[in-house]
C-alpha atoms as a PDB file:
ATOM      1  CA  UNK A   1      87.311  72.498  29.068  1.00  0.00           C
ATOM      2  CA  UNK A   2      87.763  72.186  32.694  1.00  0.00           C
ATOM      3  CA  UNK A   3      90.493  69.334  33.730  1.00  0.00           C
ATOM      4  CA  UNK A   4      91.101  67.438  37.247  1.00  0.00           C
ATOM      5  CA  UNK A   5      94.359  66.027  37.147  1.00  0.00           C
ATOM      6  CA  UNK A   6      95.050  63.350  39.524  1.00  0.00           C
ATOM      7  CA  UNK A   7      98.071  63.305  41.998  1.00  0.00           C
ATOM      8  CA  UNK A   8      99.590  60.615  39.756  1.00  0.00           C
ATOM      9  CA  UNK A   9      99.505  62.333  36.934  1.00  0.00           C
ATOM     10  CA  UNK A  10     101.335  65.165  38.492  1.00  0.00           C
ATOM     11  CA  UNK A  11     101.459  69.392  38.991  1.00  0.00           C
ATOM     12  CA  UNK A  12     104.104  69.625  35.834  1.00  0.00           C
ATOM     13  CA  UNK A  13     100.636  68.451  33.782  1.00  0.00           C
ATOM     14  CA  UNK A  14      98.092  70.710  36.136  1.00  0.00           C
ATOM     15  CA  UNK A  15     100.878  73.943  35.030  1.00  0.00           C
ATOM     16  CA  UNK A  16     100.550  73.201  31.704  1.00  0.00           C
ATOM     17  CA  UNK A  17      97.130  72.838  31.104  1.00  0.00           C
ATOM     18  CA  UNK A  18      96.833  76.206  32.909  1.00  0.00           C
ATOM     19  CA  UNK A  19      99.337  77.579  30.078  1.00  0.00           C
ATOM     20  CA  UNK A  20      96.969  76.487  27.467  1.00  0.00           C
ATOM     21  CA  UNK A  21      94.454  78.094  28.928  1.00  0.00           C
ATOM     22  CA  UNK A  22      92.572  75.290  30.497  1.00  0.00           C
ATOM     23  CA  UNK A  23      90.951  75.602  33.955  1.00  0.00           C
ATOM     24  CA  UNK A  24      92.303  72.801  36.201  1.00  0.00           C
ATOM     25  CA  UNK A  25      92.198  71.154  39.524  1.00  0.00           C
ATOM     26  CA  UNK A  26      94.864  69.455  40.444  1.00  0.00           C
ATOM     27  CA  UNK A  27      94.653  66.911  43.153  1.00  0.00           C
ATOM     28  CA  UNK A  28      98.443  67.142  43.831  1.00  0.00           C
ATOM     29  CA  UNK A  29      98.302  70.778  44.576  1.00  0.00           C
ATOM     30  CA  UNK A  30      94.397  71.701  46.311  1.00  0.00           C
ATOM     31  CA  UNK A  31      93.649  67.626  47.899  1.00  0.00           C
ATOM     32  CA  UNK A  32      96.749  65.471  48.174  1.00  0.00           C
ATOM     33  CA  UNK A  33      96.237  62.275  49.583  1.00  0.00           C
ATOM     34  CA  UNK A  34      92.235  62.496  48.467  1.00  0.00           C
ATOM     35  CA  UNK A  35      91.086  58.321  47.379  1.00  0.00           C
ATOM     36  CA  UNK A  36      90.147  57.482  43.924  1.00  0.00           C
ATOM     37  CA  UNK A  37      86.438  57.305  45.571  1.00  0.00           C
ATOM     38  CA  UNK A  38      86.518  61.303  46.200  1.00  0.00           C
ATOM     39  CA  UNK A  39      88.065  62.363  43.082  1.00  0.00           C
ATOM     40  CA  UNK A  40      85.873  60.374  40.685  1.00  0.00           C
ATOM     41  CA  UNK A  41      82.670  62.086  42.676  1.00  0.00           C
ATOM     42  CA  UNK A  42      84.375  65.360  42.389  1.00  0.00           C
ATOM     43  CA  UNK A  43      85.253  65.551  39.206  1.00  0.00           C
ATOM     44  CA  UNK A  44      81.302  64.156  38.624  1.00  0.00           C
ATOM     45  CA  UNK A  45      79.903  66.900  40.591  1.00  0.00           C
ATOM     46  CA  UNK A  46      81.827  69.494  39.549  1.00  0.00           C
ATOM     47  CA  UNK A  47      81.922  68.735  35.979  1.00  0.00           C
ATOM     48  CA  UNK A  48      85.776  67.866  35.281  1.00  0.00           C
ATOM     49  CA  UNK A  49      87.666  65.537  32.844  1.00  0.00           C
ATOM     50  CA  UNK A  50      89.438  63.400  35.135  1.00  0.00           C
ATOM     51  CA  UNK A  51      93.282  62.909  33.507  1.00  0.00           C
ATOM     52  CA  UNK A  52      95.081  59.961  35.343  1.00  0.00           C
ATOM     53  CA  UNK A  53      97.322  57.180  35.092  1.00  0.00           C
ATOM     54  CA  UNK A  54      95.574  55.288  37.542  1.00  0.00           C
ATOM     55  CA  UNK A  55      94.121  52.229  35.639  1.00  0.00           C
ATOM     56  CA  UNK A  56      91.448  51.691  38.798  1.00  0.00           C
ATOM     57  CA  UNK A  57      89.402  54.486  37.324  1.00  0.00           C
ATOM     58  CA  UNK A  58      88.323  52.059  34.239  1.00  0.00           C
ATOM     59  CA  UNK A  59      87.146  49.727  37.389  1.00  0.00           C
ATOM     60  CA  UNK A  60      85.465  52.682  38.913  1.00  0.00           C
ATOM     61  CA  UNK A  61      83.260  53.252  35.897  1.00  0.00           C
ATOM     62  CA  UNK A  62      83.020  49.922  34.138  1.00  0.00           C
ATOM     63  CA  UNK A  63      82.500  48.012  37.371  1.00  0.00           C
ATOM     64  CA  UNK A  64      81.249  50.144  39.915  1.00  0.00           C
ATOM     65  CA  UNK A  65      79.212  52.150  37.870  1.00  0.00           C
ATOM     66  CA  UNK A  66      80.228  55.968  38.677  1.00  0.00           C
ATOM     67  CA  UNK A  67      79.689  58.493  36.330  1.00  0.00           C
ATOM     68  CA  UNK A  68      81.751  60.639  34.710  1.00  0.00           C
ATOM     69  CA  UNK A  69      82.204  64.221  32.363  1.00  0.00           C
ATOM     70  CA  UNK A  70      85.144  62.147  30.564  1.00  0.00           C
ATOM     71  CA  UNK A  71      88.392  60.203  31.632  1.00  0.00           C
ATOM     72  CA  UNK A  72      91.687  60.822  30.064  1.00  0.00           C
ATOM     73  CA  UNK A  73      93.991  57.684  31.215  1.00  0.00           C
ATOM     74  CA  UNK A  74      97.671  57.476  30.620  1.00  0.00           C
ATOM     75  CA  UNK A  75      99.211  54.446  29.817  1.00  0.00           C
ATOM     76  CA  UNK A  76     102.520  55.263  28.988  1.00  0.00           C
ATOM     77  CA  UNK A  77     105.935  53.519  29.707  1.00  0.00           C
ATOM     78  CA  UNK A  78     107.530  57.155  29.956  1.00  0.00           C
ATOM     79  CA  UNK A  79     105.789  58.582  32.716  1.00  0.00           C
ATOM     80  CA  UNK A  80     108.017  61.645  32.754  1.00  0.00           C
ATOM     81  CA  UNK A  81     106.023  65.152  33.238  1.00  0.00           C
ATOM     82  CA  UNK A  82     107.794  66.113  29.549  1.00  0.00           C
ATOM     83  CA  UNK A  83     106.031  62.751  27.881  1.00  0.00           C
ATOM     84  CA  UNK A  84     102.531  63.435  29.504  1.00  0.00           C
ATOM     85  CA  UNK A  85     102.266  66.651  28.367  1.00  0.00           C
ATOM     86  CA  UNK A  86     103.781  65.555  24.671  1.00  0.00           C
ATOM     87  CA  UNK A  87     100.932  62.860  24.582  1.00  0.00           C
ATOM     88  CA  UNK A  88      98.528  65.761  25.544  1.00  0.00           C
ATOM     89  CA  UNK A  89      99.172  68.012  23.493  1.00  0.00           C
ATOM     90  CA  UNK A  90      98.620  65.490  20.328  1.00  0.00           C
ATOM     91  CA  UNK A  91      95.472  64.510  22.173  1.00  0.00           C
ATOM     92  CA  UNK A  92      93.887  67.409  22.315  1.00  0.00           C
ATOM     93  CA  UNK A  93      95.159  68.869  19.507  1.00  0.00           C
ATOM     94  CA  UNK A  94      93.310  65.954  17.193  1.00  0.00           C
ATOM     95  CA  UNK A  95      90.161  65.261  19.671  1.00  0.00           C
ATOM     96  CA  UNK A  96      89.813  68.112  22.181  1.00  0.00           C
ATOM     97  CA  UNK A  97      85.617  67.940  20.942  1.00  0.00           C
ATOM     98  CA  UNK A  98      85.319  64.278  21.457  1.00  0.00           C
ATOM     99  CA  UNK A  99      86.958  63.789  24.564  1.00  0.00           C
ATOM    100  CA  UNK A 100      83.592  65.192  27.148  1.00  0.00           C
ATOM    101  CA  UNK A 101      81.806  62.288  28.345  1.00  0.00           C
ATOM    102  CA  UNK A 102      84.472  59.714  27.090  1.00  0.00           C
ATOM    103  CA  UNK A 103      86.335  57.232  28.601  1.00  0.00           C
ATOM    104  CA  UNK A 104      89.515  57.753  26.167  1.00  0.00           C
ATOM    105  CA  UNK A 105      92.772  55.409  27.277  1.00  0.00           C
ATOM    106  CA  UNK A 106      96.181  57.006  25.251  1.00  0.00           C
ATOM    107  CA  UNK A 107      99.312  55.307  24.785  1.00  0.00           C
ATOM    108  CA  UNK A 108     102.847  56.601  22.977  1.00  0.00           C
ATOM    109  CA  UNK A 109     101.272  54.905  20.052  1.00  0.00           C
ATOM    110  CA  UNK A 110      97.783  55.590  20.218  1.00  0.00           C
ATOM    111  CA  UNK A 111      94.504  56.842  21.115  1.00  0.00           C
ATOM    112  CA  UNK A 112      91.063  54.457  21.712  1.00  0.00           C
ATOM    113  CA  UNK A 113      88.083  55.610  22.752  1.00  0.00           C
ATOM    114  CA  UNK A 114      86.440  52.674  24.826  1.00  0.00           C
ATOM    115  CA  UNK A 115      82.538  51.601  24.376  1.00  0.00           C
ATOM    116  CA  UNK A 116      80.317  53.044  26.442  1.00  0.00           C
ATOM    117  CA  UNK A 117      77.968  51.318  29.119  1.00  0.00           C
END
């Protein structure tokens, strides 16, 4: 799987990812400062998983209409680097084949994969 993690979510997350083996793009590091516009058509066009914490992305898709390869958002109350990559590592230990082409929002106490348009 092929990951674009947002600048929100952090380069601590981008590093690990790359650890697991994971080929990532990570806004922080390679487009700092790039809107929510440009990374949702990047990670289109290029074929990513967009992982954020950046609740606007559900607006992007559900409202605006932009399509996507899959959207990992983070709604945690511990947004420490060490509790994102916890809640990722459960995540894609459990659903790593469901989460292409899935809007999937993850909290410390749960995972829900929302409806599709």
């Amino acid at each position: 799987m092929r990951f674009l993690v947002d600048e929100c979510t952090g380069p601590a997350v981008a590093k690990w990812l790359r650890e697991q083996g994971y080929e990532v793009f990570s806004v922080y590091e390679e487009a700092r400062g790039a809107d929510d516009e440009e990374i949702i058509r990047k990670a289109y066009a290029e074929g990513w998983i967009l992982i954020t914490n950046d609740k606007d992305f559900g607006e992007k898709i559900y409202r605006e209409g932009h399509l996507h390869h899959g959207v990992i958002l983070l709604r945690l109350t511990d947004e420490r680097a060490a509790t994102k990559i916890a809640i990722l590592r459960q995540l894609l230990r459990a659903y790593a084949d469901r989460l292409p082409g899935q809007f999937v929002v993850v909290t410390e106490t749960g995972v829900r994969f929302a409806r599709q348009r």
